[in-house]
N, C-alpha and C. Protein backbone atom coordinates (compact mmCIF):
# COMPACT_ATOMS: atom_id res chain seq x y z
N UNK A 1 0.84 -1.18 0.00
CA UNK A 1 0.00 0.00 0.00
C UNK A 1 0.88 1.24 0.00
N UNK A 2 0.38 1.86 -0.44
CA UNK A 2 1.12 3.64 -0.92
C UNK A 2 -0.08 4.42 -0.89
N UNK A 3 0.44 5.85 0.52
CA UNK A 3 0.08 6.74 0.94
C UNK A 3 0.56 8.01 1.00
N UNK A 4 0.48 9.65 -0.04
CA UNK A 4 0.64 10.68 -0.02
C UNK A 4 0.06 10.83 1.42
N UNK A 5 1.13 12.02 2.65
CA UNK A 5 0.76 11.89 3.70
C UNK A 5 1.29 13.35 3.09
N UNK A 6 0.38 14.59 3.77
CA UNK A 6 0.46 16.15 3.57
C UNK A 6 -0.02 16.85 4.59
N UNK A 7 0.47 18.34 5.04
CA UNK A 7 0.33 19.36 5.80
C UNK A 7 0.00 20.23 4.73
N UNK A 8 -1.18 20.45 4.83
CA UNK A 8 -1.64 21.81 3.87
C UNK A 8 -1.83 22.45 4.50
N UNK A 9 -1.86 23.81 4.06
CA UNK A 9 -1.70 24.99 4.47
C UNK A 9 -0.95 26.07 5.34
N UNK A 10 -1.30 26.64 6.17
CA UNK A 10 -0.03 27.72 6.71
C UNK A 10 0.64 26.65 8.03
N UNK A 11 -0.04 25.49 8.23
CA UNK A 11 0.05 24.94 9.42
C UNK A 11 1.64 24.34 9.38
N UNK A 12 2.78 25.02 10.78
CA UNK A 12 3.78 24.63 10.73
C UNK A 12 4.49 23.59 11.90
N UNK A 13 3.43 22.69 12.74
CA UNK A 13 3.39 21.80 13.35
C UNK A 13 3.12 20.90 12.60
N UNK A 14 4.34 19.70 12.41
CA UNK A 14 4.29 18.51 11.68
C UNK A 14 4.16 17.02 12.96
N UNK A 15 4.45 17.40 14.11
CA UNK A 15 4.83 16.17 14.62
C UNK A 15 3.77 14.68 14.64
N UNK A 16 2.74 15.31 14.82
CA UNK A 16 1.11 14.19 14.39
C UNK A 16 1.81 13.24 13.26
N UNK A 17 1.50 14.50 12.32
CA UNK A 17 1.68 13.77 11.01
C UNK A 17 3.02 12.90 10.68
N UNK A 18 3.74 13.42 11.52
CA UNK A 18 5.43 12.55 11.48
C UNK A 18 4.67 11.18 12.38
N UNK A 19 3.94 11.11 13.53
CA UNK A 19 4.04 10.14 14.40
C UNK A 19 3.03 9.00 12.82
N UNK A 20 2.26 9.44 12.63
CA UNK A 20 1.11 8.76 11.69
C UNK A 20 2.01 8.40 10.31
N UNK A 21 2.89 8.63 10.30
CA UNK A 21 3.76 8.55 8.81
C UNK A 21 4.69 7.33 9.11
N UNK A 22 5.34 7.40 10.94
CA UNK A 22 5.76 5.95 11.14
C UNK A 22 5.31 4.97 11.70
N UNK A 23 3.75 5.21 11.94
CA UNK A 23 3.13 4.20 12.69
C UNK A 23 2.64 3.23 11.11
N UNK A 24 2.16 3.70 10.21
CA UNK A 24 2.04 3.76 8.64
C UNK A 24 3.12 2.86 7.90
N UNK A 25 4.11 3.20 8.23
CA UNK A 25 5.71 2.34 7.85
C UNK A 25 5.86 1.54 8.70
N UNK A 26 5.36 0.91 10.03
CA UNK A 26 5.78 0.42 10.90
C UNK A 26 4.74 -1.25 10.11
N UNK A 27 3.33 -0.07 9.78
CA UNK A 27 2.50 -1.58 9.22
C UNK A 27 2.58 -2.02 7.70
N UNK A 28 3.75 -1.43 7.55
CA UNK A 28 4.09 -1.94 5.87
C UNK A 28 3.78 -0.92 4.99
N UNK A 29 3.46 0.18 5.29
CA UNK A 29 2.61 1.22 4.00
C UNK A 29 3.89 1.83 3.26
N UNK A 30 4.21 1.89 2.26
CA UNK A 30 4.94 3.30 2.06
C UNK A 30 4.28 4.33 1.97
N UNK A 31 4.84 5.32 2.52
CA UNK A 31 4.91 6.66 3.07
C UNK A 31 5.17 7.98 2.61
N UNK A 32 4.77 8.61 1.37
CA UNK A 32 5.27 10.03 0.67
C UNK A 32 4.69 10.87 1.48
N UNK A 33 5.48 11.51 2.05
CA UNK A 33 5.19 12.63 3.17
C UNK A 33 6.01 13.77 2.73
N UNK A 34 5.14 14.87 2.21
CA UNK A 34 5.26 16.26 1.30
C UNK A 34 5.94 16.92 2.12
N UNK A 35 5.94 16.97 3.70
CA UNK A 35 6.25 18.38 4.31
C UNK A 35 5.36 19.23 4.92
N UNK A 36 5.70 20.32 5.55
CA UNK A 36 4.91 21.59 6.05
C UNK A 36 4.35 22.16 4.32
N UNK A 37 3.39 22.83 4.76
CA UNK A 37 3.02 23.63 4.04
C UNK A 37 2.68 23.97 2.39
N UNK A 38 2.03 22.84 2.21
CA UNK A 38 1.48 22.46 1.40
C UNK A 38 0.51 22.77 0.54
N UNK A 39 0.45 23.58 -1.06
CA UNK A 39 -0.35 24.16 -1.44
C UNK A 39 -1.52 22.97 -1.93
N UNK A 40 -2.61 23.01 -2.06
CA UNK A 40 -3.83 22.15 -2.62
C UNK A 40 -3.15 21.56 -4.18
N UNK A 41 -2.86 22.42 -4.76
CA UNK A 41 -2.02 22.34 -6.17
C UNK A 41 -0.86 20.99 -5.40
N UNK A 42 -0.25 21.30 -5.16
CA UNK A 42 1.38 20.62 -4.66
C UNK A 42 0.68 19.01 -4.30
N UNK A 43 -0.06 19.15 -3.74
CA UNK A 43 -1.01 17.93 -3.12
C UNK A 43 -1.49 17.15 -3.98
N UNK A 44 -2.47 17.60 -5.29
CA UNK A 44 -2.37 16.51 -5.80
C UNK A 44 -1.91 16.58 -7.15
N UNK A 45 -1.04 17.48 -7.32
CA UNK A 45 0.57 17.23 -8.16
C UNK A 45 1.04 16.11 -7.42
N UNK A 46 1.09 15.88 -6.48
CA UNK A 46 2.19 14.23 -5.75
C UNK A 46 1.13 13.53 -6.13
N UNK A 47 -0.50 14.10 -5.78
CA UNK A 47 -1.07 12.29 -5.90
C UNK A 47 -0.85 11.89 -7.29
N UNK A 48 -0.88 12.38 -8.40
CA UNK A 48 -0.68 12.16 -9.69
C UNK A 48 0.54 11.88 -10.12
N UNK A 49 1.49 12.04 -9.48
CA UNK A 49 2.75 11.40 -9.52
C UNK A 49 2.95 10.31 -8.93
N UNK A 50 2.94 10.61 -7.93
CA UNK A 50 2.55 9.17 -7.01
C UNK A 50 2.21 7.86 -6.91
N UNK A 51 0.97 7.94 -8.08
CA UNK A 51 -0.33 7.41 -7.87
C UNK A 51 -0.52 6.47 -6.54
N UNK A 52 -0.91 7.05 -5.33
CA UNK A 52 -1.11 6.62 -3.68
C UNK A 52 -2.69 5.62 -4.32
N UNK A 53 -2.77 4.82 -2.77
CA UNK A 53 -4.21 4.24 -3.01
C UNK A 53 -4.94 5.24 -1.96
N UNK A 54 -3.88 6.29 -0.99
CA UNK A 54 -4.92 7.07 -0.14
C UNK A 54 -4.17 8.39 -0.21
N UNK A 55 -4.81 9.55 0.40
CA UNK A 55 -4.09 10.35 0.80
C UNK A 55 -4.98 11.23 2.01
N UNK A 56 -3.86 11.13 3.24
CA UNK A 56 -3.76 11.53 4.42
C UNK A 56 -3.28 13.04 4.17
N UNK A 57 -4.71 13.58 5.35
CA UNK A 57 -3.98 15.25 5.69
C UNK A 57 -3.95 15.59 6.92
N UNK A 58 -3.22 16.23 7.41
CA UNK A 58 -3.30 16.71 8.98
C UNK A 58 -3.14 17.56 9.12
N UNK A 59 -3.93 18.57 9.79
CA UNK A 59 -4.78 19.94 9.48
C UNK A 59 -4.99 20.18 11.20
N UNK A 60 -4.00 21.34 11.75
CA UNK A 60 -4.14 21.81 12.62
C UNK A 60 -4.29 23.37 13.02
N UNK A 61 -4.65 24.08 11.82
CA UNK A 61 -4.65 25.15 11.52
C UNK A 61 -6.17 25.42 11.28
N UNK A 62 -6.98 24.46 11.72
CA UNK A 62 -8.71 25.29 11.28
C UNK A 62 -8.93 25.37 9.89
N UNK A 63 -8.34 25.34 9.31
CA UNK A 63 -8.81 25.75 7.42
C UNK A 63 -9.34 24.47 6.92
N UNK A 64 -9.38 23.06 7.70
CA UNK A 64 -9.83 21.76 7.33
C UNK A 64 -10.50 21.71 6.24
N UNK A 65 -11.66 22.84 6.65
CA UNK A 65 -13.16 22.61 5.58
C UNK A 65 -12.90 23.07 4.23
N UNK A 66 -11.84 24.38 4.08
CA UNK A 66 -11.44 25.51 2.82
C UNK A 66 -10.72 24.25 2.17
N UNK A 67 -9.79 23.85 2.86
CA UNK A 67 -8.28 23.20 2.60
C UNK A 67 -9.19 21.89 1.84
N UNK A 68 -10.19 20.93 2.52
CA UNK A 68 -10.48 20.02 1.76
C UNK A 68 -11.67 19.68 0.41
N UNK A 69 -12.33 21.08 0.97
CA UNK A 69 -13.00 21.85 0.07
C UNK A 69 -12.12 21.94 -1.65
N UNK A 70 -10.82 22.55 -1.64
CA UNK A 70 -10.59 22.95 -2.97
C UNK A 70 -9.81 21.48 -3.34
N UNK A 71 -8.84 20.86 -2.23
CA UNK A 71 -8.46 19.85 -3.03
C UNK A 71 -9.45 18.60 -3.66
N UNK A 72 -10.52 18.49 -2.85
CA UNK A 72 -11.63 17.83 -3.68
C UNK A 72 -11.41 18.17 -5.37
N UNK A 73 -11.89 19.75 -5.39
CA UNK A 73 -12.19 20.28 -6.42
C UNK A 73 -11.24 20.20 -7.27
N UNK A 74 -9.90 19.86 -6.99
CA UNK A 74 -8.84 19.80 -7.89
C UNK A 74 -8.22 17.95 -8.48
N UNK A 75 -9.06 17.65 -7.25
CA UNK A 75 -8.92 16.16 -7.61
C UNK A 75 -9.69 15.75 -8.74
N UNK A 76 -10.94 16.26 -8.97
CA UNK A 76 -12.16 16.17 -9.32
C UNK A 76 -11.77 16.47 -10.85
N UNK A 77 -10.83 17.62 -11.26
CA UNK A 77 -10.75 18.28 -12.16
C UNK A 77 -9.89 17.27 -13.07
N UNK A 78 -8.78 16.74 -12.15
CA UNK A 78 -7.37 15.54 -12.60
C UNK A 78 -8.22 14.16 -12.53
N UNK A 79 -9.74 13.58 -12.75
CA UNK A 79 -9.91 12.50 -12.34
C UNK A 79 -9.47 11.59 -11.50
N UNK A 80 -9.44 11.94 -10.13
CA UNK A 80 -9.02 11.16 -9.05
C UNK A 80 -10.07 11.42 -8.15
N UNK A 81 -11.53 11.41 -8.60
CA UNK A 81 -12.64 11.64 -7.43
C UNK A 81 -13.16 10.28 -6.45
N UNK A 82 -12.22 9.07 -6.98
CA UNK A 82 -11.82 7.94 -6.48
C UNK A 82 -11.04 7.39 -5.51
N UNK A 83 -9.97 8.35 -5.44
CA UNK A 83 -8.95 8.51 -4.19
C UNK A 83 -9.49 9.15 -3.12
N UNK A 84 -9.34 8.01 -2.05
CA UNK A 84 -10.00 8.18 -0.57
C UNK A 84 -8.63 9.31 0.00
N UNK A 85 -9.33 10.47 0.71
CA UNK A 85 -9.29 11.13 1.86
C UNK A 85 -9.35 11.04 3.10
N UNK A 86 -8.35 10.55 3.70
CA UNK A 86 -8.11 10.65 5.57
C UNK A 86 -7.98 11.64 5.92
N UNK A 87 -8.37 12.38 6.95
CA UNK A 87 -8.44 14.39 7.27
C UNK A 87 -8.03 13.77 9.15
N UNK A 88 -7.21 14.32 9.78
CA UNK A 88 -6.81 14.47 10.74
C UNK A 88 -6.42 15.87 11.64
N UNK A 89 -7.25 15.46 12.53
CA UNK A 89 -5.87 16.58 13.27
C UNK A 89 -6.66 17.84 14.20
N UNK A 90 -6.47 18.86 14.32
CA UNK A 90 -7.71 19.84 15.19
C UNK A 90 -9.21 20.29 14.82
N UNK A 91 -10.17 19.09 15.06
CA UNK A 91 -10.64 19.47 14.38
C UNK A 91 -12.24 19.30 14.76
N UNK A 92 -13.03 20.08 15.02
CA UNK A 92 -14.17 20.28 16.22
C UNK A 92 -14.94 19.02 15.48
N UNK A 93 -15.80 18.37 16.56
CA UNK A 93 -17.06 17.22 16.42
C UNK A 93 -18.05 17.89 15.44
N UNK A 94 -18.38 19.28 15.34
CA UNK A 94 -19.02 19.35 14.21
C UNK A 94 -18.80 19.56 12.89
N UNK A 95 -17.55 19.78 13.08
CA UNK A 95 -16.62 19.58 11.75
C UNK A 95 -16.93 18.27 10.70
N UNK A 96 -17.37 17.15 11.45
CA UNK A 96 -16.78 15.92 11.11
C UNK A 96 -17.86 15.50 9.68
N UNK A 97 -19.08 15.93 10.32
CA UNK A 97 -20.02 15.49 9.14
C UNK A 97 -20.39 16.87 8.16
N UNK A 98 -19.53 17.64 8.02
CA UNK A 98 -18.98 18.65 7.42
C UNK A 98 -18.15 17.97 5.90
N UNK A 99 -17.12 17.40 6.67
CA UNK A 99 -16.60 16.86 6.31
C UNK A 99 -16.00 15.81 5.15
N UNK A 100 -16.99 14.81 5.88
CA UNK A 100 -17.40 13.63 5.24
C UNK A 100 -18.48 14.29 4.03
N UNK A 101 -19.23 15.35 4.25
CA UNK A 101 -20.01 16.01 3.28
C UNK A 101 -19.40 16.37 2.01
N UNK A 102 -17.92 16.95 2.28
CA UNK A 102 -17.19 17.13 1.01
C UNK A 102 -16.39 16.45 0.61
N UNK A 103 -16.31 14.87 1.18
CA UNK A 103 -15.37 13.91 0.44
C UNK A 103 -14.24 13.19 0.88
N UNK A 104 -14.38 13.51 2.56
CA UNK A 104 -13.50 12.70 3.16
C UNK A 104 -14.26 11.27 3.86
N UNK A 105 -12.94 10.38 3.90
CA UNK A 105 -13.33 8.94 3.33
C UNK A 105 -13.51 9.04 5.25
N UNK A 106 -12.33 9.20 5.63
CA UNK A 106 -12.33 9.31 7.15
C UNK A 106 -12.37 10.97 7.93
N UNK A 107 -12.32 10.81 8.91
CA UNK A 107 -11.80 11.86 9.79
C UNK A 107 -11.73 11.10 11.15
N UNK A 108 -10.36 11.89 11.69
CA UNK A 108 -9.64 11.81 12.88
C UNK A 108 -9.80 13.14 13.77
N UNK A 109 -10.24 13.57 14.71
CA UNK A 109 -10.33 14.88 15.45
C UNK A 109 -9.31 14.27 16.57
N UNK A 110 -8.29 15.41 16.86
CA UNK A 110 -7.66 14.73 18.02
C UNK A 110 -7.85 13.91 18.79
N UNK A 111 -6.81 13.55 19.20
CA UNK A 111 -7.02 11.82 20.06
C UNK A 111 -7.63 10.67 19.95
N UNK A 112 -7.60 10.63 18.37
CA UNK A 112 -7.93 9.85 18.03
C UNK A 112 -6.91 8.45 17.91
N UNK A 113 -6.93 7.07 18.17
CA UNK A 113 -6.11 6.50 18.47
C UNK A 113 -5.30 6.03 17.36
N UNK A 114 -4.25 5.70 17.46
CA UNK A 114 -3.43 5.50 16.24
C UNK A 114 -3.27 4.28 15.68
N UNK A 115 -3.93 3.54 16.69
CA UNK A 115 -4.43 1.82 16.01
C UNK A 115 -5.58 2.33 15.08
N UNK A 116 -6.33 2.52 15.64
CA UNK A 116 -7.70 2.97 14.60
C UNK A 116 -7.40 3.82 13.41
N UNK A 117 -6.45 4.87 13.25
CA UNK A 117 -5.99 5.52 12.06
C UNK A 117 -5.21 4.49 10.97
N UNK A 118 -4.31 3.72 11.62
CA UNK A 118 -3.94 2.99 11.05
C UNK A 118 -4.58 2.26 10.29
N UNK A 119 -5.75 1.18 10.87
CA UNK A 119 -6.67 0.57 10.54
C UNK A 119 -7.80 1.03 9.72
N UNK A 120 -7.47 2.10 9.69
CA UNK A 120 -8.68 2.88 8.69
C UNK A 120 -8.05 2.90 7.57
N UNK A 121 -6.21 3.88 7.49
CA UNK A 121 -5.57 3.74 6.11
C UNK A 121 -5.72 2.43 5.71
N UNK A 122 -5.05 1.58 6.23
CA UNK A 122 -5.47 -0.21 5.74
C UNK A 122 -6.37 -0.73 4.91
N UNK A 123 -7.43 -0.51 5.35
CA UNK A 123 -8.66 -0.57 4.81
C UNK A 123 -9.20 -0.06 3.11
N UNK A 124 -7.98 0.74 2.89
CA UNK A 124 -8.59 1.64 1.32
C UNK A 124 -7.06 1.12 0.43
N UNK A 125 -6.52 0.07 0.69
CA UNK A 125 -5.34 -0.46 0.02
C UNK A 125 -5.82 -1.44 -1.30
N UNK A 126 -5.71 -1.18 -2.29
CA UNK A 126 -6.12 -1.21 -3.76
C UNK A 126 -5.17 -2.51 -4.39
N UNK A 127 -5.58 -3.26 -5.38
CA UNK A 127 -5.04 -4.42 -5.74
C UNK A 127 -4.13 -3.54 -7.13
N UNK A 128 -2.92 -3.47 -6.96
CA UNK A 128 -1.81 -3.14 -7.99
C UNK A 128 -2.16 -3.76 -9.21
N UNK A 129 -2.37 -3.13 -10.12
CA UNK A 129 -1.84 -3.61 -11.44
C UNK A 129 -0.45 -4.01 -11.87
N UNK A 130 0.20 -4.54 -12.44
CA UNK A 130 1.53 -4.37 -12.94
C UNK A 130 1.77 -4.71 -14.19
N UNK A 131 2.47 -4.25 -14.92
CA UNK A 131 2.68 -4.81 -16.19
C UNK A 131 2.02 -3.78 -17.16
């Protein structure tokens, strides 16, 4: 399994997303992890390079809804309205079915446990073509 793991937006606390990137590698996933600060563009420029079976965001900056709002819309545009969305990170209980409203596969609001995140990426791992 292969997972684009991203920090979009101004948000310059990575450590979540570092802990979720080796708990991820720990269960076999590979791991493309973009960095801080991440434009919507840049995001799924990697997934299209990439080609991930998921892509994880962790969003501690409040912009969750804007931030997953346009990359939808840009996924949508590159035909990838197929690629599941994991959304993590600060992010209020009413956020959640917000959320899931615009296209995320999961959501994580803090403290959420990291067996269960795990087990959720797991879950959206796609049978490879090759050849």
């Amino acid at each position: 399994m292969k997972v684009v793991l991203a920090k979009p937006g101004l948000d310059g606390h990575d450590r979540g997303a570092k802990v979720i990137a080796r708990a991820l590698r720990d269960a076999g996933v590979e791991v493309v992890y973009t960095g801080l600060r991440q434009t919507p563009e840049q995001i799924v420029a990697t997934a299209l390079q990439e080609d991930p079976d998921a892509i994880g965001l962790s969003v501690l900056s409040g912009a969750h809804t804007a931030l997953l709002r346009k990359i939808r819309a840009l996924m949508a545009e590159r035909e990838l309205d197929d690629l599941p969305i994991l959304i993590g990170g600060a992010i209020p209980p009413k956020d959640v079915a917000v959320l899931r409203e615009l296209g995320a596969a999961e959501v994580f609001p803090t403290g959420a446990a990291l067996d269960d995140v795990v087990a959720a990426f797991l879950k959206y791992e796609r049978v490879r073509r090759t050849g």
